[in-house]
C-alpha atoms as a PDB file:
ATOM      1  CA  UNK A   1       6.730 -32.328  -9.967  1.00  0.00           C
ATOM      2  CA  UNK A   2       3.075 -32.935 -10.560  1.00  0.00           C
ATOM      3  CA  UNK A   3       1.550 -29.374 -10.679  1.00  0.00           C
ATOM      4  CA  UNK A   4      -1.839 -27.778 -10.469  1.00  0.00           C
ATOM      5  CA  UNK A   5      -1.585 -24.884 -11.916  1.00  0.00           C
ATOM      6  CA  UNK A   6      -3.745 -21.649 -11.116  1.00  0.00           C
ATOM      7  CA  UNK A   7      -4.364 -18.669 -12.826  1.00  0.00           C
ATOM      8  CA  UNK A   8      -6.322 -16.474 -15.171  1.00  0.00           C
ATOM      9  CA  UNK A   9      -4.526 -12.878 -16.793  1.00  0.00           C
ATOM     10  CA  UNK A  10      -1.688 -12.491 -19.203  1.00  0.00           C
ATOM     11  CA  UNK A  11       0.311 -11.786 -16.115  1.00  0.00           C
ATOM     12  CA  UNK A  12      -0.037 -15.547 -15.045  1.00  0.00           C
ATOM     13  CA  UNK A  13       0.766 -16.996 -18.552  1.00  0.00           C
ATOM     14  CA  UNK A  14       4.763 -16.774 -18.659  1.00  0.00           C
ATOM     15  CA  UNK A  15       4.559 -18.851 -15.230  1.00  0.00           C
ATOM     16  CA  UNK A  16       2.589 -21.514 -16.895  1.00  0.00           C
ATOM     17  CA  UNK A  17       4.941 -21.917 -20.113  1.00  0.00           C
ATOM     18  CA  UNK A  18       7.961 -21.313 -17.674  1.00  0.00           C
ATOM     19  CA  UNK A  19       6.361 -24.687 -15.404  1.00  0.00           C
ATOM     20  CA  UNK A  20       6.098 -26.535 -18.395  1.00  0.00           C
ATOM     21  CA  UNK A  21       9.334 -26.064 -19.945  1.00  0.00           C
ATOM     22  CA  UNK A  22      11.245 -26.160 -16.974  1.00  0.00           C
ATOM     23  CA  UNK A  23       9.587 -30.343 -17.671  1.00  0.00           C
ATOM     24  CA  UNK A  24       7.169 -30.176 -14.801  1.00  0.00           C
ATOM     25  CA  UNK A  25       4.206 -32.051 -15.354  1.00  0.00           C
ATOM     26  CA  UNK A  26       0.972 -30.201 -15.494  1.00  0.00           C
ATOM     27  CA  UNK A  27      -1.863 -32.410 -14.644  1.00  0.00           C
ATOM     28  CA  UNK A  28      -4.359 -29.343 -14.745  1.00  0.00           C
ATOM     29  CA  UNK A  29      -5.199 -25.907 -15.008  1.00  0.00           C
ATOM     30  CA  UNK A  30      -8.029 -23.933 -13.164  1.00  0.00           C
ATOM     31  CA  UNK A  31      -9.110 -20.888 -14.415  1.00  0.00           C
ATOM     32  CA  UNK A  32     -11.725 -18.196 -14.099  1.00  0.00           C
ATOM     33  CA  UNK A  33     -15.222 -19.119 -16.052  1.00  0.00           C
ATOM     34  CA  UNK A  34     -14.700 -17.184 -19.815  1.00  0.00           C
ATOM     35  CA  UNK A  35     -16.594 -14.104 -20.068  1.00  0.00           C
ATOM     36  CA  UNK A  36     -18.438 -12.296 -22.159  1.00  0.00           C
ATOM     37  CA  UNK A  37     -15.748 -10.631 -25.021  1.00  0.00           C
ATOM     38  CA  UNK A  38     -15.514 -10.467 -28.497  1.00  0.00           C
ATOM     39  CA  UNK A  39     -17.671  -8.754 -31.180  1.00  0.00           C
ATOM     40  CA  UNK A  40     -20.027  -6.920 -28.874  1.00  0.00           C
ATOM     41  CA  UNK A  41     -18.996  -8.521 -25.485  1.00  0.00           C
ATOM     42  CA  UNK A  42     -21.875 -11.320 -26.784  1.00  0.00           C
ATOM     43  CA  UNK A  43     -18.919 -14.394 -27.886  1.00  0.00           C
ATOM     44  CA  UNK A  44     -17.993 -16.032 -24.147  1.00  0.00           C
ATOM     45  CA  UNK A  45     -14.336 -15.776 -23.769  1.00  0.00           C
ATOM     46  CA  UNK A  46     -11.797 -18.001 -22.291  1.00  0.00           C
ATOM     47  CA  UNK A  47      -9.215 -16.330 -20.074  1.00  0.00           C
ATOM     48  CA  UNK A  48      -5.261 -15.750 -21.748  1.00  0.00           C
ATOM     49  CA  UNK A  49      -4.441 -18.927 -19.241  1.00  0.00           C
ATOM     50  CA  UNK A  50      -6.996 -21.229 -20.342  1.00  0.00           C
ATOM     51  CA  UNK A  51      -6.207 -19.761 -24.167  1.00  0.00           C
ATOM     52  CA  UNK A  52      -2.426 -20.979 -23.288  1.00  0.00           C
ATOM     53  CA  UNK A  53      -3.361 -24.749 -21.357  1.00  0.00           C
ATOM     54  CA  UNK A  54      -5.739 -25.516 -24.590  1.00  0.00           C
ATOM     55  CA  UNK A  55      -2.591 -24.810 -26.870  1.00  0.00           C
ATOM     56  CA  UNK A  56      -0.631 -26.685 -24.820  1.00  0.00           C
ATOM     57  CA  UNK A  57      -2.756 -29.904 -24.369  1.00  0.00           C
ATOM     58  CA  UNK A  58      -3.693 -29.305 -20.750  1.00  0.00           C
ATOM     59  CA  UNK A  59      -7.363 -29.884 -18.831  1.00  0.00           C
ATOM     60  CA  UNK A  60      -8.806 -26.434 -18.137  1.00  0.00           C
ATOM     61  CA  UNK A  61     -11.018 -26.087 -15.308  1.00  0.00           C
ATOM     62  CA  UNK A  62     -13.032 -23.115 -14.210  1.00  0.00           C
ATOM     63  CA  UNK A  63     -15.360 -23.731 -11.568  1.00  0.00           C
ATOM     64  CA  UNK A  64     -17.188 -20.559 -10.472  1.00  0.00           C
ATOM     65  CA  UNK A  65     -16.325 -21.428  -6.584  1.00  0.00           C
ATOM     66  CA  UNK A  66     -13.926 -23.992  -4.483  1.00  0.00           C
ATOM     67  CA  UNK A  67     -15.751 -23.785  -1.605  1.00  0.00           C
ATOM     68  CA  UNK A  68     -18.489 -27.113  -2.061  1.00  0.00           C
ATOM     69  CA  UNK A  69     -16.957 -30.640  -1.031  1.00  0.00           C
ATOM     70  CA  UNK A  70     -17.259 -31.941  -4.730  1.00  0.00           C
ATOM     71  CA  UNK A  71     -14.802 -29.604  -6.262  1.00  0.00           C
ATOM     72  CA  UNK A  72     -12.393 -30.242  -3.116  1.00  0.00           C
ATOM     73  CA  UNK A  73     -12.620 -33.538  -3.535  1.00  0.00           C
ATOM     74  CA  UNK A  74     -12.208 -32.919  -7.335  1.00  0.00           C
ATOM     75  CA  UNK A  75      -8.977 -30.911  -6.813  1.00  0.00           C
ATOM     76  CA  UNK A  76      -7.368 -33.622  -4.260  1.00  0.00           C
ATOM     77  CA  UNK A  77      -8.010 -36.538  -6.844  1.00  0.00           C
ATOM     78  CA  UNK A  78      -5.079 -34.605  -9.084  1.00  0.00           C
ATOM     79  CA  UNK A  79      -2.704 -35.905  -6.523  1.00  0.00           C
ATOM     80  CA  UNK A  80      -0.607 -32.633  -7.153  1.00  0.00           C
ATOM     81  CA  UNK A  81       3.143 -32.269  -5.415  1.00  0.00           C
ATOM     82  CA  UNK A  82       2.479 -28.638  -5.383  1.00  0.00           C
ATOM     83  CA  UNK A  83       0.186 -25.744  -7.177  1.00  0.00           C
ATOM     84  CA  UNK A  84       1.606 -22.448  -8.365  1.00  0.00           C
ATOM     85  CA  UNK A  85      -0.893 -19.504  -8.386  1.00  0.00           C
ATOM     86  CA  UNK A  86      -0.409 -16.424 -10.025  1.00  0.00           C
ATOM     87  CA  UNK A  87      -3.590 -14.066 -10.196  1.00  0.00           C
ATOM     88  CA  UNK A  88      -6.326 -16.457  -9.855  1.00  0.00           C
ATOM     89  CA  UNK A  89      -9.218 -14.358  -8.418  1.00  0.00           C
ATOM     90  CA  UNK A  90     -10.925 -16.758  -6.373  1.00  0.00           C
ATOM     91  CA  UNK A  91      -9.947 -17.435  -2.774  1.00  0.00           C
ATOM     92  CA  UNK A  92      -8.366 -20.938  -1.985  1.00  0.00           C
ATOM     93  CA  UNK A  93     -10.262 -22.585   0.628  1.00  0.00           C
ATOM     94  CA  UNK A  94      -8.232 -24.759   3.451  1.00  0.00           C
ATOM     95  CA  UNK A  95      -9.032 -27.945   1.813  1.00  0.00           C
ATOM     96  CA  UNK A  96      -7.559 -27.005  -1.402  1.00  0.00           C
ATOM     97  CA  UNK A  97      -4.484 -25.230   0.244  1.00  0.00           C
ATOM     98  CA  UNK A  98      -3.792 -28.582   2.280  1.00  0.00           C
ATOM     99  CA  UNK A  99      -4.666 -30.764  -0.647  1.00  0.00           C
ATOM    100  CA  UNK A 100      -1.048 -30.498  -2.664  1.00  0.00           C
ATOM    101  CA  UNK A 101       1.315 -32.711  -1.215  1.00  0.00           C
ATOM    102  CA  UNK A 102       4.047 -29.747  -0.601  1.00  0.00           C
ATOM    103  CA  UNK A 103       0.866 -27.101  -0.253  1.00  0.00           C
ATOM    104  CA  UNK A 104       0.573 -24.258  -2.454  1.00  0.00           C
ATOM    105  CA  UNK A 105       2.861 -21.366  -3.533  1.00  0.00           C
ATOM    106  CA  UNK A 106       1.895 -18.076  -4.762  1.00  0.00           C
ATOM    107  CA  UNK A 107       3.250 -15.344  -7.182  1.00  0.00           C
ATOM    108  CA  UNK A 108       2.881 -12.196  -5.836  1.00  0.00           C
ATOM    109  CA  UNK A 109       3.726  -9.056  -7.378  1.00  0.00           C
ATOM    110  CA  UNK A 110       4.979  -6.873  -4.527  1.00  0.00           C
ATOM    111  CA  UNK A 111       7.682  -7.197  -2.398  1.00  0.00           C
ATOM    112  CA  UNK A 112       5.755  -8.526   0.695  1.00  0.00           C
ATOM    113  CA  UNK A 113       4.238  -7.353   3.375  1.00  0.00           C
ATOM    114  CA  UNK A 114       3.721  -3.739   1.504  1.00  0.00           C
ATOM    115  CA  UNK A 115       1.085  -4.125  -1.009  1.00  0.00           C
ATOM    116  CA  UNK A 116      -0.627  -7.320  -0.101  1.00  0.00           C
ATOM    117  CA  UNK A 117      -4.213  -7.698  -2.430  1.00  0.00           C
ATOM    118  CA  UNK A 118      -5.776  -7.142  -5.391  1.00  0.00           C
ATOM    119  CA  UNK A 119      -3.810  -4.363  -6.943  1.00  0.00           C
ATOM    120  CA  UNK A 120      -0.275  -4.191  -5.871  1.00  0.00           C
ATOM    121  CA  UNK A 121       1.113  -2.952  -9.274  1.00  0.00           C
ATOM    122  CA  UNK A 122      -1.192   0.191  -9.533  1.00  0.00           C
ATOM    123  CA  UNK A 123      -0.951   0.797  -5.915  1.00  0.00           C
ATOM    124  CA  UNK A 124       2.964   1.107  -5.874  1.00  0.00           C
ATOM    125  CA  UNK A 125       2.418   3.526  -8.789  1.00  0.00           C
ATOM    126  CA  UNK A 126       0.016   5.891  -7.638  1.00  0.00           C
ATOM    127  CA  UNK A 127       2.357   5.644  -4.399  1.00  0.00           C
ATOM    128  CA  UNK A 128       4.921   7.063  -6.361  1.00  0.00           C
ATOM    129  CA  UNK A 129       6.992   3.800  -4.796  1.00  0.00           C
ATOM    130  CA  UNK A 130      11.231   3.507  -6.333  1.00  0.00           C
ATOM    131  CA  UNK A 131      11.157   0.130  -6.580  1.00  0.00           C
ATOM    132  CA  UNK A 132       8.651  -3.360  -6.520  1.00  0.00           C
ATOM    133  CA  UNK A 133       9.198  -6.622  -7.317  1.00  0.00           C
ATOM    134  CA  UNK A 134       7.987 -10.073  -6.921  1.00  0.00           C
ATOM    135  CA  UNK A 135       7.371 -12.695  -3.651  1.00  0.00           C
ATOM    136  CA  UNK A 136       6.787 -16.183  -3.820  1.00  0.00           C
ATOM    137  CA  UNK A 137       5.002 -17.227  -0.940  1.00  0.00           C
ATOM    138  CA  UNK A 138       3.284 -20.509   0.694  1.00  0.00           C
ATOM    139  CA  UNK A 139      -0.403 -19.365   0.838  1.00  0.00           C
ATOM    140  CA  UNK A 140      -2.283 -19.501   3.707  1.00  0.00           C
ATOM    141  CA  UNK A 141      -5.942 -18.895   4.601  1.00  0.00           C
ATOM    142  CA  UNK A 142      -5.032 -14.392   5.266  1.00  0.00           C
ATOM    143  CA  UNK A 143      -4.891 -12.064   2.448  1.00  0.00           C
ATOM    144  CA  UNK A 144      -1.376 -12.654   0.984  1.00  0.00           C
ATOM    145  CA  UNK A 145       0.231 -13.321   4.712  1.00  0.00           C
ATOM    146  CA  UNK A 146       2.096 -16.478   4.365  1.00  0.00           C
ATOM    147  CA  UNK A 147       5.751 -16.868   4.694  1.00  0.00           C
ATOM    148  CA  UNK A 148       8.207 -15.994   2.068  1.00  0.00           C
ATOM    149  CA  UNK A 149      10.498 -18.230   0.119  1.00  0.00           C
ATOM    150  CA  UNK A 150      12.137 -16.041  -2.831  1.00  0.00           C
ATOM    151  CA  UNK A 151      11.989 -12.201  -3.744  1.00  0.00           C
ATOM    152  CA  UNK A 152      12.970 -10.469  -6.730  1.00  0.00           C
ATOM    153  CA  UNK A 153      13.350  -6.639  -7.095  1.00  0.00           C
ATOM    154  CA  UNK A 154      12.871  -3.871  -9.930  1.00  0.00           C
ATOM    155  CA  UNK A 155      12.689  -0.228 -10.348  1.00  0.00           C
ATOM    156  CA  UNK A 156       9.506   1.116 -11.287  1.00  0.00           C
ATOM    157  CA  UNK A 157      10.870   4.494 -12.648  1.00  0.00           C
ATOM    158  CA  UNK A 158       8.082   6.133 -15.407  1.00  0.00           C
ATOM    159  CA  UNK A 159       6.942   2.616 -16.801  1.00  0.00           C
ATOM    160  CA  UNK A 160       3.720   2.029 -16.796  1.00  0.00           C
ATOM    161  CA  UNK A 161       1.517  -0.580 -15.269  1.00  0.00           C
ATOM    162  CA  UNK A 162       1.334  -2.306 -18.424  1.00  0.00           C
ATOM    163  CA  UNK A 163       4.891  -2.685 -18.756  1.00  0.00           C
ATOM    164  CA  UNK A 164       5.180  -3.331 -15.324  1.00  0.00           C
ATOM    165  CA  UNK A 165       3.058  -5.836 -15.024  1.00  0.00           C
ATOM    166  CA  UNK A 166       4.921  -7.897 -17.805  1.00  0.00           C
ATOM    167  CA  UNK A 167       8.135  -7.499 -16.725  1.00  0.00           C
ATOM    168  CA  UNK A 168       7.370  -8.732 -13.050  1.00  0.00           C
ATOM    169  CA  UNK A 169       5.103 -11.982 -14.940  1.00  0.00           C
ATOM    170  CA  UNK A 170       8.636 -12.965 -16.188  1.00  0.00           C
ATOM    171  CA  UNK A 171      10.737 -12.465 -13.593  1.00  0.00           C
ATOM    172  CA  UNK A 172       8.128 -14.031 -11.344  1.00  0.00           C
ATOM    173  CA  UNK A 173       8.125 -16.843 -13.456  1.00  0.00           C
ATOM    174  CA  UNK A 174      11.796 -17.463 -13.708  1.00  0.00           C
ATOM    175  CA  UNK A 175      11.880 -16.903  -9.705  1.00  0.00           C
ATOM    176  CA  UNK A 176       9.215 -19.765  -9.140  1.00  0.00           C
ATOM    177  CA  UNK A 177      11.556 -22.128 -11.363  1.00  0.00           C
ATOM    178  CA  UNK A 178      14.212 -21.639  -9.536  1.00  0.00           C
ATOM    179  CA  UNK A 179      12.048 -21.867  -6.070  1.00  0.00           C
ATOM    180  CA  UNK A 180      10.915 -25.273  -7.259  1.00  0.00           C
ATOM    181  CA  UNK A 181      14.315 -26.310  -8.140  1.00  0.00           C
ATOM    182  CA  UNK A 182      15.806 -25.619  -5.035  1.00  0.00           C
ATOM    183  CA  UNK A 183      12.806 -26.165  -2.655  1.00  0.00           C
ATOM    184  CA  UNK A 184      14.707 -28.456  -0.406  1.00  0.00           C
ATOM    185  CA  UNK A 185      16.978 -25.590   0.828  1.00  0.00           C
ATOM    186  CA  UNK A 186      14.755 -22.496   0.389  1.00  0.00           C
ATOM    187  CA  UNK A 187      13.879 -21.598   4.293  1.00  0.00           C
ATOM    188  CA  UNK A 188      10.712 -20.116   4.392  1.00  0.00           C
ATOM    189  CA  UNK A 189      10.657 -16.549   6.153  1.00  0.00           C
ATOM    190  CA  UNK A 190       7.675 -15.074   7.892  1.00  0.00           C
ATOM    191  CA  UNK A 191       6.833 -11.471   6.864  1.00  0.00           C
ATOM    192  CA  UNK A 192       7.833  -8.492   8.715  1.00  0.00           C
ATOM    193  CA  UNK A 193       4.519  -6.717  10.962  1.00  0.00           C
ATOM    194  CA  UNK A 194       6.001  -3.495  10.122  1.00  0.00           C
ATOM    195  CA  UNK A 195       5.186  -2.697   6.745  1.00  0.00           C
ATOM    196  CA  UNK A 196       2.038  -4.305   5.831  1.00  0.00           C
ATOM    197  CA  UNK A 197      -0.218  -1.916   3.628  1.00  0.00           C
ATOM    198  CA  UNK A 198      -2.998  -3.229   1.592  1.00  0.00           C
ATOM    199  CA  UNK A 199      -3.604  -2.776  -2.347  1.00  0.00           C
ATOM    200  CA  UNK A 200      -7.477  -2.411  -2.421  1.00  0.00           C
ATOM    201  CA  UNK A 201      -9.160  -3.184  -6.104  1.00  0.00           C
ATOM    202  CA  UNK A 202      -8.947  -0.319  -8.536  1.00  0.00           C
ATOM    203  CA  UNK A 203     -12.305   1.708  -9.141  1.00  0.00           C
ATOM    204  CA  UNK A 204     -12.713   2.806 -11.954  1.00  0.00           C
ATOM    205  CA  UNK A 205     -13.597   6.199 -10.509  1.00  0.00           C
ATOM    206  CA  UNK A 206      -9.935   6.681  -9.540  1.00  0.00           C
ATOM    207  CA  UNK A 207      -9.242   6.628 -13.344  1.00  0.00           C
ATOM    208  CA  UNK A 208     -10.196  10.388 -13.504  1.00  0.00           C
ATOM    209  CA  UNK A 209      -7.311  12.746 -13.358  1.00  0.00           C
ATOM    210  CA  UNK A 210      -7.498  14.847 -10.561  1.00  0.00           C
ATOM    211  CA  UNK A 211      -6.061  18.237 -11.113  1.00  0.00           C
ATOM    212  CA  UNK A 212      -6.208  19.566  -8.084  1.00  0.00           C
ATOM    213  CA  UNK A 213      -3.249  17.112  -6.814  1.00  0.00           C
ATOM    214  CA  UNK A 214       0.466  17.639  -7.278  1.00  0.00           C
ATOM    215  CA  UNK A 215       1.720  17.262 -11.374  1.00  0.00           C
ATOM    216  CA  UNK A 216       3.576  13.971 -10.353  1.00  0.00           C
ATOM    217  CA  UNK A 217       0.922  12.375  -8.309  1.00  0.00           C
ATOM    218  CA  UNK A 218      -1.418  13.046 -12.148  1.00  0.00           C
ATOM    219  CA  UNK A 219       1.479  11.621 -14.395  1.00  0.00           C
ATOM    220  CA  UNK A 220       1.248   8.731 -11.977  1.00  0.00           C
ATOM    221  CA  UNK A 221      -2.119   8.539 -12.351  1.00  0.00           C
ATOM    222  CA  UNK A 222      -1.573   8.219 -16.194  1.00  0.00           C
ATOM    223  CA  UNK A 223       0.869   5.306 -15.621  1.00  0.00           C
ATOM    224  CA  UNK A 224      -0.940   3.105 -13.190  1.00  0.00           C
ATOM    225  CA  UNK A 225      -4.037   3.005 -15.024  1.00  0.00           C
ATOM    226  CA  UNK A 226      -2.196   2.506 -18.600  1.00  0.00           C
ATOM    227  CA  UNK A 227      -3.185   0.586 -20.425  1.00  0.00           C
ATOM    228  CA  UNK A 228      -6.643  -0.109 -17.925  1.00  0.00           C
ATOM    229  CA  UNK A 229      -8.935   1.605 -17.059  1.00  0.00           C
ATOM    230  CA  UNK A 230      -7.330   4.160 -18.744  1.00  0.00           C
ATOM    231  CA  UNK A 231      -6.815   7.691 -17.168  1.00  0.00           C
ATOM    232  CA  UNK A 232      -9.240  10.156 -18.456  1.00  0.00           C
ATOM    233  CA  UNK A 233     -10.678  13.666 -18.488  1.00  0.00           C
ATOM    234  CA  UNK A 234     -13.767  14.645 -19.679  1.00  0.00           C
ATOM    235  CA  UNK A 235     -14.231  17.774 -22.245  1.00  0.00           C
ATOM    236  CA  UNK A 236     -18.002  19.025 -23.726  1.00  0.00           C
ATOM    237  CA  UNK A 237     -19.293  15.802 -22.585  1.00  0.00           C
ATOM    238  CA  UNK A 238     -16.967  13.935 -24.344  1.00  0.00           C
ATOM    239  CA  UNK A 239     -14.511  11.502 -22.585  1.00  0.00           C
ATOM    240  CA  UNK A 240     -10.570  11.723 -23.281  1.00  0.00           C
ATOM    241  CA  UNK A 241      -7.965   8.955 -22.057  1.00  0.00           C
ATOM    242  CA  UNK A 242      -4.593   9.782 -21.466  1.00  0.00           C
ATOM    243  CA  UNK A 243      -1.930   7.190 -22.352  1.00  0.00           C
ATOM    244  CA  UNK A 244       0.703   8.998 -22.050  1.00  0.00           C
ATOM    245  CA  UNK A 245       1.757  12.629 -20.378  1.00  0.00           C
ATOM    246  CA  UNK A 246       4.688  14.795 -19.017  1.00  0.00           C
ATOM    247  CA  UNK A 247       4.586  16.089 -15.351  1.00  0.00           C
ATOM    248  CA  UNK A 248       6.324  20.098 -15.987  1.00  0.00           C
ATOM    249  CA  UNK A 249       6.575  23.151 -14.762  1.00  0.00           C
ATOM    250  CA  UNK A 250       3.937  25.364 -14.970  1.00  0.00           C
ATOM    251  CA  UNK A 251       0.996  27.640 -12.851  1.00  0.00           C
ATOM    252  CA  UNK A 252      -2.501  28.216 -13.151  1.00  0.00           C
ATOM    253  CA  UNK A 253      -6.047  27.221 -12.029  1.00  0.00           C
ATOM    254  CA  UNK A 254      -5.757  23.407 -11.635  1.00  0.00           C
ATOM    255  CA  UNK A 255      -7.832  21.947 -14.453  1.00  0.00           C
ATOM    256  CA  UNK A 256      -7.117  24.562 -16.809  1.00  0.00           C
ATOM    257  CA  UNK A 257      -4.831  24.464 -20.081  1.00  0.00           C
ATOM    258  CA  UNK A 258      -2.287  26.726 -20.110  1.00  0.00           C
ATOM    259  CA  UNK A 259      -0.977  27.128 -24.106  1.00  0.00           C
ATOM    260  CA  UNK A 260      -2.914  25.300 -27.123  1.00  0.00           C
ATOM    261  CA  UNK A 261      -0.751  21.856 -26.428  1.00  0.00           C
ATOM    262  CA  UNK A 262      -2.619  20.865 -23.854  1.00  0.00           C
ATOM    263  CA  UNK A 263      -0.682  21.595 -21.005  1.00  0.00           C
ATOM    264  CA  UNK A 264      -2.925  21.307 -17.987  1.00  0.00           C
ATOM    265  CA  UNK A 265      -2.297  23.277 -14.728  1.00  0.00           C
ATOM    266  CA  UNK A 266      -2.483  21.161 -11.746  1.00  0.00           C
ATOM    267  CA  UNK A 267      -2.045  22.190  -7.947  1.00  0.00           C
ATOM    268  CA  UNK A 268       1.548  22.018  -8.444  1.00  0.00           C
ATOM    269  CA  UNK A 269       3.112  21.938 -11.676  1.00  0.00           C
ATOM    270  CA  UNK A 270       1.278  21.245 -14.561  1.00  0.00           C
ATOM    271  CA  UNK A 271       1.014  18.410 -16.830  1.00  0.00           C
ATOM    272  CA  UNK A 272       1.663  17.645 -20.415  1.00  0.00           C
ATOM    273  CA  UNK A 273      -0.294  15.158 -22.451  1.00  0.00           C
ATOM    274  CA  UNK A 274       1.372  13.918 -25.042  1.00  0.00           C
ATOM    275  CA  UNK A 275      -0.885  10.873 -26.107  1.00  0.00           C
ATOM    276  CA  UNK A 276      -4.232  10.335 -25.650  1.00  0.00           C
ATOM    277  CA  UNK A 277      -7.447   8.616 -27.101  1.00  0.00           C
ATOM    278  CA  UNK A 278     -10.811  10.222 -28.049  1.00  0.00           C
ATOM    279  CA  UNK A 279     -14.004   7.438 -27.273  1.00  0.00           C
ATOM    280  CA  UNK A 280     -14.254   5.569 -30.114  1.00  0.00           C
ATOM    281  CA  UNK A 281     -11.165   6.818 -31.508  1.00  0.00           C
ATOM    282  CA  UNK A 282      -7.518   5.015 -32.006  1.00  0.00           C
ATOM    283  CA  UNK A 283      -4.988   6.292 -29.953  1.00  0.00           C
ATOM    284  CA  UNK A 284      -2.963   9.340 -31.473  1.00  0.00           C
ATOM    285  CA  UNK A 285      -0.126  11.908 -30.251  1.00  0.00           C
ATOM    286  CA  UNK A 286      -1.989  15.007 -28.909  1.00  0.00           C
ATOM    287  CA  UNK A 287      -0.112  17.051 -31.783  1.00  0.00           C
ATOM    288  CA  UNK A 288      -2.391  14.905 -34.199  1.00  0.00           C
ATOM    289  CA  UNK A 289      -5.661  15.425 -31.723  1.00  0.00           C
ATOM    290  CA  UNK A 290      -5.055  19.105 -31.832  1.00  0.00           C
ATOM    291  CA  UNK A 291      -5.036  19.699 -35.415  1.00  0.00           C
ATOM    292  CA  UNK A 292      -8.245  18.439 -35.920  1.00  0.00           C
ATOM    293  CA  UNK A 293      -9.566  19.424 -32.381  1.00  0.00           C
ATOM    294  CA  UNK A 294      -8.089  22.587 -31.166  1.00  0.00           C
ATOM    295  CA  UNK A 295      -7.956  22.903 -27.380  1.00  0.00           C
ATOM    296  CA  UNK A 296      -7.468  26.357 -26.858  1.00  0.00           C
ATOM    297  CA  UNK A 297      -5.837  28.022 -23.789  1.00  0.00           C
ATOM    298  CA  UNK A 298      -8.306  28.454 -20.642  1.00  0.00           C
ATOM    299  CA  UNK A 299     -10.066  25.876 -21.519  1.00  0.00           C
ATOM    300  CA  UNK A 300     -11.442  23.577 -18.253  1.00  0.00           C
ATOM    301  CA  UNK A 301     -11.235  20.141 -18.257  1.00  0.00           C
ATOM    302  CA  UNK A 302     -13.054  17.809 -15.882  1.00  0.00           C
END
């Protein structure tokens, strides 16, 4: 097929390879705009899917919108049978989603209708959720609301959004391969009304590890913002993020360490941290924090 192909993170990048080695053609790639990275955020920096189409030989484009008539127009002169998104950040207007020949089909990572939006991996975290996985759906002009041609589960167990998020880029991948391959007889099914819950943007705010919550909803915490924005607590000023941490048992003034290995009491249970990075600092176990930073017992952390 002649594919447009649409994405920006690492998450999208095994769908792109997958699409090209599967022998699709890839007439072009859009992109978010690079940003400011690099040596003191001042070098502009292309996106990991624009870093990957370059490689590979294929047009990048990165308009800031697709809302004006030129860059509709633009996007129907490709002539595409189809375009594959996969964590584009920009909205598709109707034009663009009617412009494919076969319209356009979406990687989702959720098992739709729960967790349409921005930030279904973290959500199903924090959620505490057994299991996610990955939709492909036909795109439509609502948030994530179009009818479903392929799902793929996982367990989420203790991994962590990072690893997460790479495991359901490749399976998503494969599972839009095999979607394309066997479009003709893939029925699409509309989603379920009961179900629907909506995975709002992460704020950064929500990185702080709240103590006074249960031990398990705090490891959680941990997980779904590893490896960003990093859960945190705050100590003399100074922030601390927590890669990694334990949810045990344990009693005491939620906030407060409870031994010198920075075991922190929580409303229920306590929690163990057993990595963590100091600002400015590479990450470390805490055993290696502590001998050069002790941590004493009663102390309060924010």
């Amino acid at each position: 097929m002649r594919i447009v192909f649409m994405g920006t993170p690492d998450f999208a990048v095994p769908a792109l390879v997958a699409l090209v080695e599967a022998g699709h053609e890839v007439v072009a790639v859009y992109s978010q705009p690079p940003r400011p990275g690099g040596r003191r955020g001042k070098e502009l920096t292309p996106s990991p899917v624009h870093k990957e189409a370059e490689v590979r030989g294929i047009e990048v484009r990165h308009p800031v919108s697709l809302k004006s008539t030129e860059e509709q127009e633009k996007f129907a002169a490709l002539e595409a049978d189809i375009a594959v998104v996969a964590a584009y950040g920009l909205l598709l207007p109707q034009a663009v989603l009617d412009a494919p020949r076969l319209g356009c089909l979406n990687i989702h990572a959720s098992i739709l209708p729960r967790w349409r939006g921005a930030a279904p991996i973290q959500r199903a975290i924090l959620a505490g959720d057994p299991t996610t996985g990955v939709t492909i759906m036909q795109m439509e002009a609502g948030l994530d609301t179009g009818p479903m041609l392929a799902t793929l589960r996982t367990t989420i167990d203790r991994k962590t959004a990072g690893q997460l998020t790479m495991e359901l880029a490749e399976k998503g991948a494969q599972l839009m391969v095999g979607t394309l391959r066997d479009l003709a007889v893939h029925r699409a099914v509309t989603q379920p009304e009961d179900g629907v819950t909506y995975a709002k943007k992460i704020d950064k705010a929500e990185a702080r590890l709240d103590f006074t919550r249960s031990a398990e909803q705090a490891e959680r915490q941990v997980r779904a913002f590893m490896p960003a924005p990093g859960a945190f607590f705050e100590l003399d000023g100074e922030r601390y993020k927590v890669l990694a941490a334990d949810p045990i048992e344990g009693s005491g003034e939620p906030g407060v360490t409870l031994d010198d290995s920075l075991t922190v009491a929580c409303a229920e249970g306590a929690i163990r941290v057993t990595r963590i990075q100091r600002a400015g600092k590479p990450a470390m176990d805490s055993a290696d924090l502590l001998r050069g930073r002790a941590i004493p017992a009663g102390t309060r952390l924010a």
